[in-house]
ModelCIF file with pLDDT and N, C-alpha, C, O atoms, coordinates in Angstrom:
data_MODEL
#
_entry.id   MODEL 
#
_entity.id                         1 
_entity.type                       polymer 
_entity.pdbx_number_of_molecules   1 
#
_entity_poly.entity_id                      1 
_entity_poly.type                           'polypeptide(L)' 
_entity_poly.nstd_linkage                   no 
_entity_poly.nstd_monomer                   no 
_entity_poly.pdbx_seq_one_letter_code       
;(UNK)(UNK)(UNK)(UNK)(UNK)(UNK)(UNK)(UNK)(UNK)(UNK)(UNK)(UNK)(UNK)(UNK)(UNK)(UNK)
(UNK)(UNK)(UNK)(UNK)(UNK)(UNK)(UNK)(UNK)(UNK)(UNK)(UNK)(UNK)(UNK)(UNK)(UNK)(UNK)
(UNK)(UNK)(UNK)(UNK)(UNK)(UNK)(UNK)(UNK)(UNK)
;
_entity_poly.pdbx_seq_one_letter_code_can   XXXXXXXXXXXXXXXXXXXXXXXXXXXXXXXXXXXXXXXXX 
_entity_poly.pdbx_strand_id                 A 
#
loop_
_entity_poly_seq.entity_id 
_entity_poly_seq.num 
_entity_poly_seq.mon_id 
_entity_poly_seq.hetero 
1 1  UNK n 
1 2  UNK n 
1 3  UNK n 
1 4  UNK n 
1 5  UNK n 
1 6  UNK n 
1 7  UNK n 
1 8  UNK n 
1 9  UNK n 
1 10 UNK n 
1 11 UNK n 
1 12 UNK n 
1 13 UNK n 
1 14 UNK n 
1 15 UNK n 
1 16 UNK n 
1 17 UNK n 
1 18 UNK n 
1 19 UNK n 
1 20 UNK n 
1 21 UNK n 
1 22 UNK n 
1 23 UNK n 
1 24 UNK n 
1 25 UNK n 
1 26 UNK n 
1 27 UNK n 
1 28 UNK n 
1 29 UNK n 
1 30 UNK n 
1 31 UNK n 
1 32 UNK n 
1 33 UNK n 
1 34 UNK n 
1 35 UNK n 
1 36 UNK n 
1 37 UNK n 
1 38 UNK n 
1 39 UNK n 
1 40 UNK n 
1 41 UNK n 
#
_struct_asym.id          A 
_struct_asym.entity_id   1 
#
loop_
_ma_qa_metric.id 
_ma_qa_metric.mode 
_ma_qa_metric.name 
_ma_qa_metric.software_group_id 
_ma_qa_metric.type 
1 global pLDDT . pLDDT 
2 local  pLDDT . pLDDT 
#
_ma_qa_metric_global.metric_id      1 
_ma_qa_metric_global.metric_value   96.24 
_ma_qa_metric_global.model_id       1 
_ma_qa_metric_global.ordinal_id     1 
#
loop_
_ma_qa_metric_local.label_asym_id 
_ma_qa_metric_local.label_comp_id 
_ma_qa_metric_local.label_seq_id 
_ma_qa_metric_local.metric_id 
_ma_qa_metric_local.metric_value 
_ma_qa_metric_local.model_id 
_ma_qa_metric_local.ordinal_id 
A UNK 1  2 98.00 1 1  
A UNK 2  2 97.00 1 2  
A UNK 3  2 97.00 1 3  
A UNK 4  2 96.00 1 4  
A UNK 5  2 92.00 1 5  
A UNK 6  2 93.00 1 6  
A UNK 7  2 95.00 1 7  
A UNK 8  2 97.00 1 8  
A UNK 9  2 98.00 1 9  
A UNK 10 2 98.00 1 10 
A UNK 11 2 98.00 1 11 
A UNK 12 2 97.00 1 12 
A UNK 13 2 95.00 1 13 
A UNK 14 2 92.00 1 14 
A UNK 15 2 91.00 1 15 
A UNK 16 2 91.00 1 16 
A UNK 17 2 95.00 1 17 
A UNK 18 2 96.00 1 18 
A UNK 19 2 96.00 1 19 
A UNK 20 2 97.00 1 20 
A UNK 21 2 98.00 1 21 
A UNK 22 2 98.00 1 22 
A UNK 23 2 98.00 1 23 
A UNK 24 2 98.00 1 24 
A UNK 25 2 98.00 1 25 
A UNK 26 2 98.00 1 26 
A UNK 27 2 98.00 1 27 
A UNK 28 2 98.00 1 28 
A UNK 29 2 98.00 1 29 
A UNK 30 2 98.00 1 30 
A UNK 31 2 98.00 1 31 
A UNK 32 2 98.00 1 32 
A UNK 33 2 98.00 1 33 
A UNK 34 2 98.00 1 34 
A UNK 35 2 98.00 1 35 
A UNK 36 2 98.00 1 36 
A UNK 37 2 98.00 1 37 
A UNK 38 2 96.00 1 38 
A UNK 39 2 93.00 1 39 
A UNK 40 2 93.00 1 40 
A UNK 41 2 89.00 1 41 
#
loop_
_atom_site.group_PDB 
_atom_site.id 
_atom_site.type_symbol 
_atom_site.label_atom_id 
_atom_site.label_alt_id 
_atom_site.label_comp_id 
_atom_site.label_asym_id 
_atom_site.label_entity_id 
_atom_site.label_seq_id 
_atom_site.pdbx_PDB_ins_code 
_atom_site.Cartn_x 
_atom_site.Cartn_y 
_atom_site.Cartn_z 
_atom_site.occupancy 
_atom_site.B_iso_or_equiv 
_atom_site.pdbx_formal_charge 
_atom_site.auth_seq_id 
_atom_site.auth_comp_id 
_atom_site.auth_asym_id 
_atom_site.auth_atom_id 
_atom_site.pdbx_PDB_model_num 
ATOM 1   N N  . UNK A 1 1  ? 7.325  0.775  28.148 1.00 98.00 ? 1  UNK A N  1 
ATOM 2   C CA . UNK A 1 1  ? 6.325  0.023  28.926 1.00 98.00 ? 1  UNK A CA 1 
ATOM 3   C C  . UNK A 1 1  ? 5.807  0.871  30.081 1.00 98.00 ? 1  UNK A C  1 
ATOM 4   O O  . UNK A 1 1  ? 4.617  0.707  30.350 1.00 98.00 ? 1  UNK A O  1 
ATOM 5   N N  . UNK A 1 2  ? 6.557  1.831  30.879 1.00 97.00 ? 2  UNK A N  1 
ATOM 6   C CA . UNK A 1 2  ? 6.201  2.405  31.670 1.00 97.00 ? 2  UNK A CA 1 
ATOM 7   C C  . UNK A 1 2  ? 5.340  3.721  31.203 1.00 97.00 ? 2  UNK A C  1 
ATOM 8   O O  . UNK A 1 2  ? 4.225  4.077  31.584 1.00 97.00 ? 2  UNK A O  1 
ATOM 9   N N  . UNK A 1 3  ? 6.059  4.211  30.431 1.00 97.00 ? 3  UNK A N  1 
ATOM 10  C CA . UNK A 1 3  ? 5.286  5.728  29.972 1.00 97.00 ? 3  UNK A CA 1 
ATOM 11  C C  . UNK A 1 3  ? 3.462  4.945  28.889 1.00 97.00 ? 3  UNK A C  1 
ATOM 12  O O  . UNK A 1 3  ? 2.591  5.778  28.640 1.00 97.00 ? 3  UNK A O  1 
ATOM 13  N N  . UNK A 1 4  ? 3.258  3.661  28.503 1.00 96.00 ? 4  UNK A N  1 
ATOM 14  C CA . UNK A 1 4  ? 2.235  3.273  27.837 1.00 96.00 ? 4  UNK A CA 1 
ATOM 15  C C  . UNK A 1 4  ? 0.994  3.714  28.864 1.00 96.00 ? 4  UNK A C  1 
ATOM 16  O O  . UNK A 1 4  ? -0.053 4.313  28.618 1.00 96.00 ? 4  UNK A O  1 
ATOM 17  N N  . UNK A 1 5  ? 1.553  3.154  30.170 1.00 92.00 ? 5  UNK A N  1 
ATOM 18  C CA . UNK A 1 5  ? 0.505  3.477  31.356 1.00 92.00 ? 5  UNK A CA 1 
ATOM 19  C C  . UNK A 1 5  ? -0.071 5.070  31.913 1.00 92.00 ? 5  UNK A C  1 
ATOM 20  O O  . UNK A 1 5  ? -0.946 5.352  32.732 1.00 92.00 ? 5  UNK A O  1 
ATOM 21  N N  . UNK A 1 6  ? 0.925  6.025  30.997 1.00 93.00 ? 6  UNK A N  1 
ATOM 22  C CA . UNK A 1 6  ? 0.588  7.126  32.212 1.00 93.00 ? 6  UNK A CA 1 
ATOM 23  C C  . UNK A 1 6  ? 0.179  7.923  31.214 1.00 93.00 ? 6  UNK A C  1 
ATOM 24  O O  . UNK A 1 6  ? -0.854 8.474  31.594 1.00 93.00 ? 6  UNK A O  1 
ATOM 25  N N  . UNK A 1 7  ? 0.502  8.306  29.990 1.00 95.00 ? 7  UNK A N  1 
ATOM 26  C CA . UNK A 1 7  ? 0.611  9.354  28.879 1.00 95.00 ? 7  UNK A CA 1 
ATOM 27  C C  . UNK A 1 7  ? 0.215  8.670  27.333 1.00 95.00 ? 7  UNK A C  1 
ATOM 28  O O  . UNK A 1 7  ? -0.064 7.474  27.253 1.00 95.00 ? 7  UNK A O  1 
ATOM 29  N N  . UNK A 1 8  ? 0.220  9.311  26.469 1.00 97.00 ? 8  UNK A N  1 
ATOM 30  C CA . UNK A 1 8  ? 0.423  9.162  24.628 1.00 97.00 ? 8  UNK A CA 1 
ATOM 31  C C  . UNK A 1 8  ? 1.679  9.277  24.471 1.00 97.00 ? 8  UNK A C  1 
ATOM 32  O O  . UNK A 1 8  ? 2.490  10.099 24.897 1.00 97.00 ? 8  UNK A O  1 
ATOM 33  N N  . UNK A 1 9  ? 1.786  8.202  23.693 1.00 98.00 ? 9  UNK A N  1 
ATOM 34  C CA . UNK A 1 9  ? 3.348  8.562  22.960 1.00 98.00 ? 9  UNK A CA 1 
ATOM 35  C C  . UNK A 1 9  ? 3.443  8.468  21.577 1.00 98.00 ? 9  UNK A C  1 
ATOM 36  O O  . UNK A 1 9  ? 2.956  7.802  20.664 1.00 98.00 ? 9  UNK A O  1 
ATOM 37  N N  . UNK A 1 10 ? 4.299  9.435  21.757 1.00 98.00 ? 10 UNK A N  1 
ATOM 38  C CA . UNK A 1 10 ? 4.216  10.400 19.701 1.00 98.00 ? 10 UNK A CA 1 
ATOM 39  C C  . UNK A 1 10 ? 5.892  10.065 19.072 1.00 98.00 ? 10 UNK A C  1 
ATOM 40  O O  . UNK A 1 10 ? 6.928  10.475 19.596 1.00 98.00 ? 10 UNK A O  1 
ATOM 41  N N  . UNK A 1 11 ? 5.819  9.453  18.174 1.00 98.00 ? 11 UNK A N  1 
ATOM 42  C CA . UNK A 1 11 ? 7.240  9.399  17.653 1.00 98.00 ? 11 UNK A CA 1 
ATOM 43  C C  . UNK A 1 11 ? 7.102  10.729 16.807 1.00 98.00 ? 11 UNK A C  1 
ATOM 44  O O  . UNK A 1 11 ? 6.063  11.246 16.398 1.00 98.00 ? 11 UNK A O  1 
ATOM 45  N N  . UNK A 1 12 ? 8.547  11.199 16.629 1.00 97.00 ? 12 UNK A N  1 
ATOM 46  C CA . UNK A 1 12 ? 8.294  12.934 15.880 1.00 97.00 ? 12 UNK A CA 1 
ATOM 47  C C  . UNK A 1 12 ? 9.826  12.503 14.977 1.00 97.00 ? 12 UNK A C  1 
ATOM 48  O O  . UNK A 1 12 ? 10.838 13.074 15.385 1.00 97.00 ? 12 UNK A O  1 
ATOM 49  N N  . UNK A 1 13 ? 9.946  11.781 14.099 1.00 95.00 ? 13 UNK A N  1 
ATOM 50  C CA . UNK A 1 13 ? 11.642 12.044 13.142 1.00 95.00 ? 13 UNK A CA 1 
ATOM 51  C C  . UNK A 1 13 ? 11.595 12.267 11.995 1.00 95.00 ? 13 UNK A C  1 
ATOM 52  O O  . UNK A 1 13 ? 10.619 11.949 11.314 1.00 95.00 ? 13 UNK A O  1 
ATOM 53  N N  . UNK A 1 14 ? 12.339 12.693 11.657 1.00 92.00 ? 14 UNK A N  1 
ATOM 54  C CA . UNK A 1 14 ? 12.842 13.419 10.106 1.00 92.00 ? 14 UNK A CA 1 
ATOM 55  C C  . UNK A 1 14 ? 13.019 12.282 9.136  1.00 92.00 ? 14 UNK A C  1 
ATOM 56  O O  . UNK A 1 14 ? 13.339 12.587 7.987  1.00 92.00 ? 14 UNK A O  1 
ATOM 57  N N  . UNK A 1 15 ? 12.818 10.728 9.509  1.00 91.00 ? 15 UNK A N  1 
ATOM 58  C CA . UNK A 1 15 ? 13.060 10.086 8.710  1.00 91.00 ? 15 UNK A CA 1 
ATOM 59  C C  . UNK A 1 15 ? 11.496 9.759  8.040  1.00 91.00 ? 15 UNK A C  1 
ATOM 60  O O  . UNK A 1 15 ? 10.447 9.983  8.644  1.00 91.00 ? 15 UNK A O  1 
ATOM 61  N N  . UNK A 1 16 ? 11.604 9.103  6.471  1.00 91.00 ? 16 UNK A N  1 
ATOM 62  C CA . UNK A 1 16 ? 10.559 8.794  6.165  1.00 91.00 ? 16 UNK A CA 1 
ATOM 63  C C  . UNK A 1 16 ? 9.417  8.247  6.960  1.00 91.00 ? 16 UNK A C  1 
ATOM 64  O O  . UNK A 1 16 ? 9.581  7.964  8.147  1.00 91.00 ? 16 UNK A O  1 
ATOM 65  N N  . UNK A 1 17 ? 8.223  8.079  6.337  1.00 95.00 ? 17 UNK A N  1 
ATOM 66  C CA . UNK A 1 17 ? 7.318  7.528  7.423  1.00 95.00 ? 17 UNK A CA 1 
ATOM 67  C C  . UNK A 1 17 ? 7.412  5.858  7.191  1.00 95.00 ? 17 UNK A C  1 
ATOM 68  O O  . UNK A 1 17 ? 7.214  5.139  8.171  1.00 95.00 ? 17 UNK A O  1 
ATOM 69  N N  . UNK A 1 18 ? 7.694  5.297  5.975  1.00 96.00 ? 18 UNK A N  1 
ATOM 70  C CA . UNK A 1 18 ? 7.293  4.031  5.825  1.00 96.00 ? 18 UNK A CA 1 
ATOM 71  C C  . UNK A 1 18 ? 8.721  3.336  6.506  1.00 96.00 ? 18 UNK A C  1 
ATOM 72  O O  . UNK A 1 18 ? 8.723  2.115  6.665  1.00 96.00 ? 18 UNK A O  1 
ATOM 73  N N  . UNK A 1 19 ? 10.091 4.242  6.955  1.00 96.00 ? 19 UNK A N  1 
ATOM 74  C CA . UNK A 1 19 ? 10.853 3.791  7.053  1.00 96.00 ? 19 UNK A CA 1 
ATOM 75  C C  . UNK A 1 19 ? 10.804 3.821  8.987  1.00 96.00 ? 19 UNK A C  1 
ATOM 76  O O  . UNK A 1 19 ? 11.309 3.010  9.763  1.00 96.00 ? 19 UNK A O  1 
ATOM 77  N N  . UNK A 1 20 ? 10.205 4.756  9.213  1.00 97.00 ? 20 UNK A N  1 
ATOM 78  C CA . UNK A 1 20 ? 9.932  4.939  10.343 1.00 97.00 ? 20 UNK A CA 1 
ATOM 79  C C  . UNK A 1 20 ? 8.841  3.399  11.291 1.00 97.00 ? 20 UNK A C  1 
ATOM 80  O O  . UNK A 1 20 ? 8.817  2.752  12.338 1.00 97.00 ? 20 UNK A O  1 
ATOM 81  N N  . UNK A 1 21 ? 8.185  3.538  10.075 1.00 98.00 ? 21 UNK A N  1 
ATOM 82  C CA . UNK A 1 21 ? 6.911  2.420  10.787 1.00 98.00 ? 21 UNK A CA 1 
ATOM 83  C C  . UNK A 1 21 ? 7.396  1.137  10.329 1.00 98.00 ? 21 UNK A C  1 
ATOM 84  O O  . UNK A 1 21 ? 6.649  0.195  10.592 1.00 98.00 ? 21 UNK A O  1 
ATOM 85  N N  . UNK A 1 22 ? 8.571  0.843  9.648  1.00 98.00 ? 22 UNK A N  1 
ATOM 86  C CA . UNK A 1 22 ? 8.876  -0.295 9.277  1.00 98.00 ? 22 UNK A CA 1 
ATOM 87  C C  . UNK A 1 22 ? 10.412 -0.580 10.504 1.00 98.00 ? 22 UNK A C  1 
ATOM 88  O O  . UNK A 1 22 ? 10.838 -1.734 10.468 1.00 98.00 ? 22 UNK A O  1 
ATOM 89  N N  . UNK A 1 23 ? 11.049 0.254  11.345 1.00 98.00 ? 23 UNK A N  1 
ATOM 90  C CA . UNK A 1 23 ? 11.888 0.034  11.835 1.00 98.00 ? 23 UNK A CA 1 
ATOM 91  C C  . UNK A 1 23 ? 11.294 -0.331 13.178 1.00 98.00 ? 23 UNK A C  1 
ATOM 92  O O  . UNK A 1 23 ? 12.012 -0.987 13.933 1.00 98.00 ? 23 UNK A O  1 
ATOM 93  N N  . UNK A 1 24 ? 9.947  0.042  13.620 1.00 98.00 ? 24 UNK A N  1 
ATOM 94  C CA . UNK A 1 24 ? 9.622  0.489  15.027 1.00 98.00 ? 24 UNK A CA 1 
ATOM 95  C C  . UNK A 1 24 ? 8.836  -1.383 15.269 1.00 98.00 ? 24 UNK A C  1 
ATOM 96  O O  . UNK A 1 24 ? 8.928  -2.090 16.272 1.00 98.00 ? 24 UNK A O  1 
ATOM 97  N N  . UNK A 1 25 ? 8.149  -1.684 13.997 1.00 98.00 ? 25 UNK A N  1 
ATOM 98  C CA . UNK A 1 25 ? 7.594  -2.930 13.731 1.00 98.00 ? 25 UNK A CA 1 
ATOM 99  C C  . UNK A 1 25 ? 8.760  -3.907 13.882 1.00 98.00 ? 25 UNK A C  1 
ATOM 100 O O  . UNK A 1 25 ? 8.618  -4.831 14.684 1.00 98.00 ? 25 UNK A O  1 
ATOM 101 N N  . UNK A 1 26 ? 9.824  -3.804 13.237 1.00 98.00 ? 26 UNK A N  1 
ATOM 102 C CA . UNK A 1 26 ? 11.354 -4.747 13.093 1.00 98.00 ? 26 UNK A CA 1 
ATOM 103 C C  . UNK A 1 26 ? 11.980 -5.052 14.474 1.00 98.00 ? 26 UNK A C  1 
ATOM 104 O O  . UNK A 1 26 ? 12.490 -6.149 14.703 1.00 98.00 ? 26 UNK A O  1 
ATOM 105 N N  . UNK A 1 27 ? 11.920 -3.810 15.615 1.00 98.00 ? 27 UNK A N  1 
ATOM 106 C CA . UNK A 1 27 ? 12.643 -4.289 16.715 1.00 98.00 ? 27 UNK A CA 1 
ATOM 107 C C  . UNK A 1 27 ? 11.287 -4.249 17.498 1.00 98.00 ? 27 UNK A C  1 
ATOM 108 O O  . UNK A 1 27 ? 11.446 -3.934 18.678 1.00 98.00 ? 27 UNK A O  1 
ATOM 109 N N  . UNK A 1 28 ? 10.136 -4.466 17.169 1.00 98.00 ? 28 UNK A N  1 
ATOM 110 C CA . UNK A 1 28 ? 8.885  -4.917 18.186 1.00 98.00 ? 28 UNK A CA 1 
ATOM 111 C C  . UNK A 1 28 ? 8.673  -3.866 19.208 1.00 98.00 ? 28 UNK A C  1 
ATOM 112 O O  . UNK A 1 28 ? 8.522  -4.201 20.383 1.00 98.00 ? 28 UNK A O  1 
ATOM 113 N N  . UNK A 1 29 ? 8.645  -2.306 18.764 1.00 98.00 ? 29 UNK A N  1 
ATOM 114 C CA . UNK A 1 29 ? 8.087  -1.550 19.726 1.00 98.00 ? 29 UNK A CA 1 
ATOM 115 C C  . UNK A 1 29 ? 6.936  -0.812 19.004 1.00 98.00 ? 29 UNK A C  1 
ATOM 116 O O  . UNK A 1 29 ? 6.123  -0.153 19.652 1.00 98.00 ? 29 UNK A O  1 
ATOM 117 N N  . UNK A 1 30 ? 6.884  -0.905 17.890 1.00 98.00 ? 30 UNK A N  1 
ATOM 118 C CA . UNK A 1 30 ? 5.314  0.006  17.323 1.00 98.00 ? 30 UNK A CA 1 
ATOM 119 C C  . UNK A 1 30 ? 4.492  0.032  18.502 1.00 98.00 ? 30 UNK A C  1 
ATOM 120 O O  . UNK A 1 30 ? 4.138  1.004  19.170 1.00 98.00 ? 30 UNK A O  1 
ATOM 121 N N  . UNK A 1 31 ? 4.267  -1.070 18.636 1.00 98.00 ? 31 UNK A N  1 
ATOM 122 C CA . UNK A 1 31 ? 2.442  -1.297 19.576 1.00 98.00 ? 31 UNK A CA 1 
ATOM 123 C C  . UNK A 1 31 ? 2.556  0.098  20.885 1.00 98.00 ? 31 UNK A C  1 
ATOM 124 O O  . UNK A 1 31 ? 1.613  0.769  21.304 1.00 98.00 ? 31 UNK A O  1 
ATOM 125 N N  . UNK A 1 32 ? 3.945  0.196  21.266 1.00 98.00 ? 32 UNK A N  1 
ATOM 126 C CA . UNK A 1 32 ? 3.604  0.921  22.049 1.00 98.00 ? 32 UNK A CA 1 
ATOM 127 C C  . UNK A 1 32 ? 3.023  2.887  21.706 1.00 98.00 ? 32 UNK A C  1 
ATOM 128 O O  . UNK A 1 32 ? 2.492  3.630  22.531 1.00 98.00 ? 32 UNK A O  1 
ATOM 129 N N  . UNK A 1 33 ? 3.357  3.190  20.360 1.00 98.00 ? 33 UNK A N  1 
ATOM 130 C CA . UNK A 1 33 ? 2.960  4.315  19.588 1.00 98.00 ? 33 UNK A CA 1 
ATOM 131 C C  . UNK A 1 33 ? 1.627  4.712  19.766 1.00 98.00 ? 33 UNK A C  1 
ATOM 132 O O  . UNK A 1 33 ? 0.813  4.193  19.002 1.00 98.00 ? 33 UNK A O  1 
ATOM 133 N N  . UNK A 1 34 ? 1.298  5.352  20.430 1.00 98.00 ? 34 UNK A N  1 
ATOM 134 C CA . UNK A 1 34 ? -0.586 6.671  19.977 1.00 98.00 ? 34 UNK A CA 1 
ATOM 135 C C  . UNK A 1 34 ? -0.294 7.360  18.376 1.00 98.00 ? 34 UNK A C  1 
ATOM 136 O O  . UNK A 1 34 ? -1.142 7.610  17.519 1.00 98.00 ? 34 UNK A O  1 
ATOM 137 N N  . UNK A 1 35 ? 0.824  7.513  18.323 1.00 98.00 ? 35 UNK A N  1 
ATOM 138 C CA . UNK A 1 35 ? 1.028  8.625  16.592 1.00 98.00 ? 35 UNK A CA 1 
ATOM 139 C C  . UNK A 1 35 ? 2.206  8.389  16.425 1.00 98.00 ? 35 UNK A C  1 
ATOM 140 O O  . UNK A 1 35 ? 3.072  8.420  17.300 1.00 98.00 ? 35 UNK A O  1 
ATOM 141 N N  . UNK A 1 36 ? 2.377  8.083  15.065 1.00 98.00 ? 36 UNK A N  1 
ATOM 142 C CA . UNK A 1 36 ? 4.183  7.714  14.357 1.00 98.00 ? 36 UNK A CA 1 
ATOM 143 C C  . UNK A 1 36 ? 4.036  8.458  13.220 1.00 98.00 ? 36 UNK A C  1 
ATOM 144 O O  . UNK A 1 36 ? 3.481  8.096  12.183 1.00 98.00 ? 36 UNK A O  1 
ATOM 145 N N  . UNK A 1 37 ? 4.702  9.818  13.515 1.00 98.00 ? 37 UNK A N  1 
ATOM 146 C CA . UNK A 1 37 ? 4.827  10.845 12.488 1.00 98.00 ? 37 UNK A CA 1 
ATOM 147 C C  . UNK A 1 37 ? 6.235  11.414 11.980 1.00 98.00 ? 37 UNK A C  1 
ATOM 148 O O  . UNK A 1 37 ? 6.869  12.217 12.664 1.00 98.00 ? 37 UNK A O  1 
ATOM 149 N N  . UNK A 1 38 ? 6.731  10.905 10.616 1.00 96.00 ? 38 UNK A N  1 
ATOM 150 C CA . UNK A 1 38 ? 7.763  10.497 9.329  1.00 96.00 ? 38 UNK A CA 1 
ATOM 151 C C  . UNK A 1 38 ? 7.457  11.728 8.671  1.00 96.00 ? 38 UNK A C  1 
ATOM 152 O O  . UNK A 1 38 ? 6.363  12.293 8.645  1.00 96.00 ? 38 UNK A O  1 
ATOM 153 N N  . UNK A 1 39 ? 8.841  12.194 7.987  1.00 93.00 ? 39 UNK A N  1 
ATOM 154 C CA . UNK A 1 39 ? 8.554  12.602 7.159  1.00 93.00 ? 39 UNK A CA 1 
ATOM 155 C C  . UNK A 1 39 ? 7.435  12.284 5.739  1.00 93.00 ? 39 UNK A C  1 
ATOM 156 O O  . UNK A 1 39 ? 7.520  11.155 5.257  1.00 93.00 ? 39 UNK A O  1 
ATOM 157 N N  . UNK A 1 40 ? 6.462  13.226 5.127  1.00 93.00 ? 40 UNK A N  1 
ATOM 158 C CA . UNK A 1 40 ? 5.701  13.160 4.013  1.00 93.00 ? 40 UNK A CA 1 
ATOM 159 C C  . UNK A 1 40 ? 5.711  13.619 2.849  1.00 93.00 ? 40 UNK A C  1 
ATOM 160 O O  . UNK A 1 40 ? 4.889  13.704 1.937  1.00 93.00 ? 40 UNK A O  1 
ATOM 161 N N  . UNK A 1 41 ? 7.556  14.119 3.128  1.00 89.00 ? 41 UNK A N  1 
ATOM 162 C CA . UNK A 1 41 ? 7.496  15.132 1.982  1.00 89.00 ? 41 UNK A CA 1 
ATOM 163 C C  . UNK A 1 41 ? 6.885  16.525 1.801  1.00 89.00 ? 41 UNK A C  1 
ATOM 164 O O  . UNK A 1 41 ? 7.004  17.117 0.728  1.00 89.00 ? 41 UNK A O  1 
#
């Protein structure tokens, strides 16, 4: 909540992407994401 106000925020993990954007949605922090970048293979 604090860093939404000042900067972009980039998720960067080695885990898949659909697993990535499906965990961040599950505990209700996506919205705060500029870029959610998962592995693509």
């Amino acid at each position: 909540k604090f860093l939404k106000e000042k900067t972009f925020i980039c998720l960067c993990t080695n885990k898949k992407q659909f697993l990535a954007e499906k965990i961040l949605e599950e505990l209700e922090i996506k919205k705060f994401f500029n870029y959610i970048l998962g592995s693509d293979g």
